[in-house]
Protein backbone atom coordinates (compact mmCIF):
# COMPACT_ATOMS: atom_id res chain seq x y z
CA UNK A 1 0.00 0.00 0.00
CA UNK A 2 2.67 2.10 -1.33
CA UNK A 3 5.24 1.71 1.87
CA UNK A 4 2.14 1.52 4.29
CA UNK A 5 0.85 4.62 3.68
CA UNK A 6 -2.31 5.16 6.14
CA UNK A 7 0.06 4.07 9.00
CA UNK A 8 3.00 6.35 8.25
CA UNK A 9 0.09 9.19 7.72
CA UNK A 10 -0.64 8.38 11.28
CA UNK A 11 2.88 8.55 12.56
CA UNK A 12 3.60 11.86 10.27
CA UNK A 13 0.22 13.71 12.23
CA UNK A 14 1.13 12.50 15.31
CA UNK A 15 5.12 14.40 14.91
CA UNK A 16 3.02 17.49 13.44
CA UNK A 17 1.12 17.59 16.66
CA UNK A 18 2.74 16.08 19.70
CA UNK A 19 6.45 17.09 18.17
CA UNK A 20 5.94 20.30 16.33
CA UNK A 21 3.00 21.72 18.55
CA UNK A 22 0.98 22.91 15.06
CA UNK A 23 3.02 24.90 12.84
CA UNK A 24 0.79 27.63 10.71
CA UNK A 25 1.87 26.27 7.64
CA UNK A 26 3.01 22.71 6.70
CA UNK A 27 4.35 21.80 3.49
CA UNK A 28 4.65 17.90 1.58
CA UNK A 29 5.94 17.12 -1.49
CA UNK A 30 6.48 14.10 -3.27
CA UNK A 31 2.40 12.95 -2.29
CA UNK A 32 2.05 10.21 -3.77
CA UNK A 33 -1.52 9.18 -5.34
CA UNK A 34 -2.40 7.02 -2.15
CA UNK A 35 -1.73 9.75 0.15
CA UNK A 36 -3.21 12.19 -2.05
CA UNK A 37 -6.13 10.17 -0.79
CA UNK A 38 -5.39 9.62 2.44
CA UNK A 39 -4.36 13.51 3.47
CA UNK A 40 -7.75 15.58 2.77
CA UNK A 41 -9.88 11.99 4.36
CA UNK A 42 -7.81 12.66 7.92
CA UNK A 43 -7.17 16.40 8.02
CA UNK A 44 -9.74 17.22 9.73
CA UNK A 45 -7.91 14.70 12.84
CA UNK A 46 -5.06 17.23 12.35
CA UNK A 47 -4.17 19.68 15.29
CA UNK A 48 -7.90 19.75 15.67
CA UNK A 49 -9.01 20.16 12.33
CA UNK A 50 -7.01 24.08 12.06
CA UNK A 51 -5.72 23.27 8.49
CA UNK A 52 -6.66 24.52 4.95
CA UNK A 53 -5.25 22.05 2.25
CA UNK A 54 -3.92 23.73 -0.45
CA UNK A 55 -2.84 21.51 -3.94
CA UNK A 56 -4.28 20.65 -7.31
CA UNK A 57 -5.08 17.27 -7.96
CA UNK A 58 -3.49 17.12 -11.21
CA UNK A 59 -3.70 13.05 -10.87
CA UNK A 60 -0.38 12.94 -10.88
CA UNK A 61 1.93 10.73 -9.46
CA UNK A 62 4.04 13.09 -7.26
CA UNK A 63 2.67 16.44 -5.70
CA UNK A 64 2.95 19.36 -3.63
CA UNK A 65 0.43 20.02 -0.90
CA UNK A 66 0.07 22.71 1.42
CA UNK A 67 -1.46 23.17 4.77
CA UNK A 68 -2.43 26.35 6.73
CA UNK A 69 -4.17 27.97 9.51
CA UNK A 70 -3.18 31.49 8.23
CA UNK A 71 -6.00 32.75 5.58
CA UNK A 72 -5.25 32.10 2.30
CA UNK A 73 -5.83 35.08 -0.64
CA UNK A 74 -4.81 32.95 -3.83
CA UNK A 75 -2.66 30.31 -4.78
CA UNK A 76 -1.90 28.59 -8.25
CA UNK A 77 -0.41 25.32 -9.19
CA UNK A 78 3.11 25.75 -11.73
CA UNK A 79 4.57 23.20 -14.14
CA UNK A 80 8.10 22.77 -14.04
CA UNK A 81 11.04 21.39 -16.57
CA UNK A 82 10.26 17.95 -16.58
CA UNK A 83 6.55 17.96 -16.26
CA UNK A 84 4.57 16.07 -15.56
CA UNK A 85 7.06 14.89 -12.76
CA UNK A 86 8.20 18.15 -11.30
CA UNK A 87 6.07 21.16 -10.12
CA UNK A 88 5.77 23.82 -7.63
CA UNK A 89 2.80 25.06 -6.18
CA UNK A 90 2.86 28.79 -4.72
CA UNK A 91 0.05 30.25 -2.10
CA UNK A 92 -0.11 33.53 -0.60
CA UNK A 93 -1.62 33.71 2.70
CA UNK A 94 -2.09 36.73 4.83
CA UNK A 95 0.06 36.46 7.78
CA UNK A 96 -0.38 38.95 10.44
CA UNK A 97 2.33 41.33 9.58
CA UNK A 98 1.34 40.83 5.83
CA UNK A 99 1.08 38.78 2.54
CA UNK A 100 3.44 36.35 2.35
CA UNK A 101 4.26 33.98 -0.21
CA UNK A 102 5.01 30.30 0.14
CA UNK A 103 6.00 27.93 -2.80
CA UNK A 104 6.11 24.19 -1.82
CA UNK A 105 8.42 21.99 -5.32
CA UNK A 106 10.40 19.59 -4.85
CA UNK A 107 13.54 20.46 -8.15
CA UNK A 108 14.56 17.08 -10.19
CA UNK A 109 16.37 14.21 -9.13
CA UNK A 110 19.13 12.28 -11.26
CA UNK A 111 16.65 9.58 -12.18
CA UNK A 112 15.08 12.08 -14.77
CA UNK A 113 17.38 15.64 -15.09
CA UNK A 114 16.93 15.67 -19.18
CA UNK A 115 18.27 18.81 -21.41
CA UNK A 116 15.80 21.52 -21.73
CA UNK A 117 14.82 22.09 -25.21
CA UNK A 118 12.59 24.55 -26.84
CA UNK A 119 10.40 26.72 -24.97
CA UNK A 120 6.97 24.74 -24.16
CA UNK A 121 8.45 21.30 -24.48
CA UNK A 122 8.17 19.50 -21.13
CA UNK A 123 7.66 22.22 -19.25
CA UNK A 124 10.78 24.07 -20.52
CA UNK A 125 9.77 28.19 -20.37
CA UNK A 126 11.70 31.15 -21.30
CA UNK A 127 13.32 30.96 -17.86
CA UNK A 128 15.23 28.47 -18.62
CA UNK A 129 18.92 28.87 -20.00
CA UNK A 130 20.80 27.79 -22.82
CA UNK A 131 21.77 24.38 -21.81
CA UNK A 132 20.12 24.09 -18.98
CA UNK A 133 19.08 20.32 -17.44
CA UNK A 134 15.40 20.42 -15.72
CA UNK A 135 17.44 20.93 -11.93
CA UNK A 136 19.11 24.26 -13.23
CA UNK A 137 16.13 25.67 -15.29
CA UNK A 138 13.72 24.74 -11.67
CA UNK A 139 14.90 27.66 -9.37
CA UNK A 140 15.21 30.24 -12.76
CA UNK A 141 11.42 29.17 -13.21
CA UNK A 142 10.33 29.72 -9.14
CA UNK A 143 12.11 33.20 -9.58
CA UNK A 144 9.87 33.95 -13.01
CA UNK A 145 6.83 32.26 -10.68
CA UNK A 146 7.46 34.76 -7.60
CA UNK A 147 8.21 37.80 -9.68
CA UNK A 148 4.68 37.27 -11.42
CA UNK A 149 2.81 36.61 -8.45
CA UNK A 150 4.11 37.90 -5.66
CA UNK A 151 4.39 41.81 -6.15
CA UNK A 152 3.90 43.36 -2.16
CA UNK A 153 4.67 40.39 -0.20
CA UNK A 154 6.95 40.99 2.62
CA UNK A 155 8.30 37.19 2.88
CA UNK A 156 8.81 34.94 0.49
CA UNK A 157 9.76 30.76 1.13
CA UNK A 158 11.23 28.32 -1.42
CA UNK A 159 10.69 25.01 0.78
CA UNK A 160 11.11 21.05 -0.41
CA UNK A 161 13.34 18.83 -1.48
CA UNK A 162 15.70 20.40 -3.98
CA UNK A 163 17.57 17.61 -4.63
CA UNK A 164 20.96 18.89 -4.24
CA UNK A 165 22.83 20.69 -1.50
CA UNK A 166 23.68 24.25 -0.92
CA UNK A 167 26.12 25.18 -2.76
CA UNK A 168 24.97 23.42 -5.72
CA UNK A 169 24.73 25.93 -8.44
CA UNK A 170 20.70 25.35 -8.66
CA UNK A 171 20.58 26.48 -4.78
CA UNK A 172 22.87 29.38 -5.35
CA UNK A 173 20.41 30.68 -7.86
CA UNK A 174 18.01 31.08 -5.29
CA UNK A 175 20.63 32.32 -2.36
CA UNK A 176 22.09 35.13 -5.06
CA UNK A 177 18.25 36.58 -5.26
CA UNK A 178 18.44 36.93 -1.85
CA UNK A 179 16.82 33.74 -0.62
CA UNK A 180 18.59 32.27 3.06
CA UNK A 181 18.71 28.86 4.48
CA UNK A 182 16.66 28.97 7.58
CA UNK A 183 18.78 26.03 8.45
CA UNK A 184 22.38 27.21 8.74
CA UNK A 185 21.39 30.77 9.74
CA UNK A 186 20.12 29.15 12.94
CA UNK A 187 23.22 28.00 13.30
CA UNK A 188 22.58 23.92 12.91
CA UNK A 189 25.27 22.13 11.58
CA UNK A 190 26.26 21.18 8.35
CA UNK A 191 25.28 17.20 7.43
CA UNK A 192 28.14 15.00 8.75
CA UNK A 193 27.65 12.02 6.69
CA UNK A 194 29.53 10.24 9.00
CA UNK A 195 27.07 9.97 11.99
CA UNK A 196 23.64 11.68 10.35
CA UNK A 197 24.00 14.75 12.69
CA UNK A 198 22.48 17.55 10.43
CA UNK A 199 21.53 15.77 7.20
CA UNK A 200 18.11 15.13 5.85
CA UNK A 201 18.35 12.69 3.42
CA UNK A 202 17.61 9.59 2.82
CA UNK A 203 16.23 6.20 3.79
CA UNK A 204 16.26 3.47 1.84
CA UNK A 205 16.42 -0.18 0.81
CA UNK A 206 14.30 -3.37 -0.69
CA UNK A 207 10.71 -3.30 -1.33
CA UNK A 208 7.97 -3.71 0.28
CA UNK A 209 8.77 -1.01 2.70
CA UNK A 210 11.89 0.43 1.45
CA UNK A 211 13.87 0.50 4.58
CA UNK A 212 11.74 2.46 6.25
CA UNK A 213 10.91 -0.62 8.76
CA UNK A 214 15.19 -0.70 9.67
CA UNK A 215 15.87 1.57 12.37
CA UNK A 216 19.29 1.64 11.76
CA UNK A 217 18.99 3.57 8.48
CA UNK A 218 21.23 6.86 8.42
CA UNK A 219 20.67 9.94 6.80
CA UNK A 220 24.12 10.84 4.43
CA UNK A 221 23.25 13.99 2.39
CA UNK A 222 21.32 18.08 3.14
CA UNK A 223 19.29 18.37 0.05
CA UNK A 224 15.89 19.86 1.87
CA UNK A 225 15.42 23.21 2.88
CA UNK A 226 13.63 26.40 3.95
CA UNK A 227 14.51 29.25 1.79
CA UNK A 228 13.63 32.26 2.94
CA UNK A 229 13.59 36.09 1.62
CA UNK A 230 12.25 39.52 3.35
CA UNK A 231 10.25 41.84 0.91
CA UNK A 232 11.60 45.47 0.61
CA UNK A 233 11.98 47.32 3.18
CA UNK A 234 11.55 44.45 5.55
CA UNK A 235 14.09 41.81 7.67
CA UNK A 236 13.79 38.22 8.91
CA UNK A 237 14.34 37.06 11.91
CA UNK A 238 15.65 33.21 12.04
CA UNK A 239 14.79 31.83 15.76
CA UNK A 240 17.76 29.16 16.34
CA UNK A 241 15.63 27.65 19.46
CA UNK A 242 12.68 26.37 16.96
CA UNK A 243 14.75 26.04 13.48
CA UNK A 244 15.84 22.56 13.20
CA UNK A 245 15.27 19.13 11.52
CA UNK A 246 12.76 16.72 12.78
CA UNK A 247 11.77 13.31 11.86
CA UNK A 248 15.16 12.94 11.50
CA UNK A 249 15.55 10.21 13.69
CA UNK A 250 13.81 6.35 13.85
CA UNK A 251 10.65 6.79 15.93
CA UNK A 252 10.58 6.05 19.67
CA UNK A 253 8.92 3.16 19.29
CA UNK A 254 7.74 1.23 16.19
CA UNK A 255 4.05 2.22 14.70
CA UNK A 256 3.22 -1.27 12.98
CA UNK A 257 6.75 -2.29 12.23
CA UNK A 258 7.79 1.10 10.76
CA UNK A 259 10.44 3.46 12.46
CA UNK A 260 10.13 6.43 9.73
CA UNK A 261 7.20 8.40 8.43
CA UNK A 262 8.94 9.04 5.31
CA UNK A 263 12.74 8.81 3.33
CA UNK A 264 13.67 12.16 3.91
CA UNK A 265 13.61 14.25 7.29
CA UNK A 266 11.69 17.84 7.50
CA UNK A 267 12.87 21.18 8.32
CA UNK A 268 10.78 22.96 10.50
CA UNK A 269 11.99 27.15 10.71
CA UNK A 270 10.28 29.88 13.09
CA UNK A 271 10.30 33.13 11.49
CA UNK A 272 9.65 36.68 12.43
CA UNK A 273 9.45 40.03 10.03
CA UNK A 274 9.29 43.52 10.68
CA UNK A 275 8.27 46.03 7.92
């Protein structure tokens, strides 16, 4: 049931809840078409039934989903290079000190990172530069996405699985336009592939469950994030005592013979802004 989905959706609400106390906004990508069942049937057992889901069910086989507390005043879905397999989906939601803009994609992976071509094929747009792979053209295509849509808002976050770690050229697209990792500006620690401390990435192993029943599993690589940029005229605050990883660990105890909710670990980041 697609790495015992329903019961890992369990374990996942309970960490929102009990762990993370109810963040305002929660983002997921890589949904796959079981739990893009299995999210909008429980929400309402979520922190009390607080959260808006955000996503459009494209029917595809990997998605972005948001969830939110804070109101939300519009929010689109956004092919990427590569579609049908990679996409972004951007919401703006109006936080108390203003609009602020969130866009939840998760970039391409090695196992299908093709050369752009013309404009229009596969999701390729004008964004995208000469000789650009999908992974490169992804963060030139959020930039087009937030400079369309996002005119006034006084934060903007990148978040998800990018797929490659900071100072990979596609994340230093984003970080020159002014975009900071929550992470290390808290002041967490780089991923020491060694020991797991401070990396988010990734179980796995053999079907049925994909190593995600072996609690023994380490994660080796950084490649998730919270990206984060002030609007003009306004700053961020990063709060090191609430920025951190979580689920980055097996489970306390076993939920039905699984120690992890999912392959990669999440980044949780508390934010203030003053305008």
């Amino acid at each position: 049931d697609q790495c015992a989905a329903p019961v890992r959706l369990q374990a996942l609400w309970a960490l929102i809840q009990n762990d993370l106390g109810c963040p305002n906004v929660v983002a997921l990508q890589e949904v796959s078409p079981r739990q893009q069942e299995l999210v909008p049937n429980t929400l309402s057992t979520l922190c009390g039934g607080r959260y808006q889901l955000v996503v459009d069910d494209q029917g595809l086989p990997d998605q972005e989903m948001i969830l939110t507390n804070i109101p939300i005043l519009d929010e689109s879905y956004a092919k990427l290079a590569g579609t049908p397999i990679w996409s972004a989906h951007w919401a703006r939601l109006e936080a108390g000190f203003g609009p602020m803009d969130v866009v939840a994609t998760h970039f391409a992976s090695s196992s299908f990172d093709l050369e752009c071509g013309e404009p229009g094929i596969m999701g390729c747009s004008e964004a995208c530069a000469l000789g650009d792979n999908f992974g490169a053209c992804h963060p030139r295509q959020i930039l087009a996405l937030l400079d369309g849509l996002s005119a006034g808002a006084v934060l903007q976050l990148v978040v998800g699985d990018l797929n490659r770690p900071i100072g990979d050229p596609r994340i230093t697209t984003l970080t020159d336009a002014g975009f900071v990792d929550a992470y290390l500006e808290a002041g967490r620690p780089e991923c020491d592939p060694r020991t797991g401390d401070g990396c988010s990435c990734c179980v796995g192993g053999e079907l049925p469950l994909a190593g995600l029943d072996d609690p023994t599993k380490r994660f080796t690589d950084r490649i998730d994030f919270v990206l984060v940029r002030p609007g003009q005229g306004c700053s961020v605050t990063i709060d090191p005592g609430t920025t951190r990883h979580w689920a980055d660990r097996p489970l306390d105890a076993p939920v039905e013979g699984l120690w992890w909710t999912s392959d990669h670990a999440g980044v949780i980041a508390g934010l203030s802004v003053v305008c």
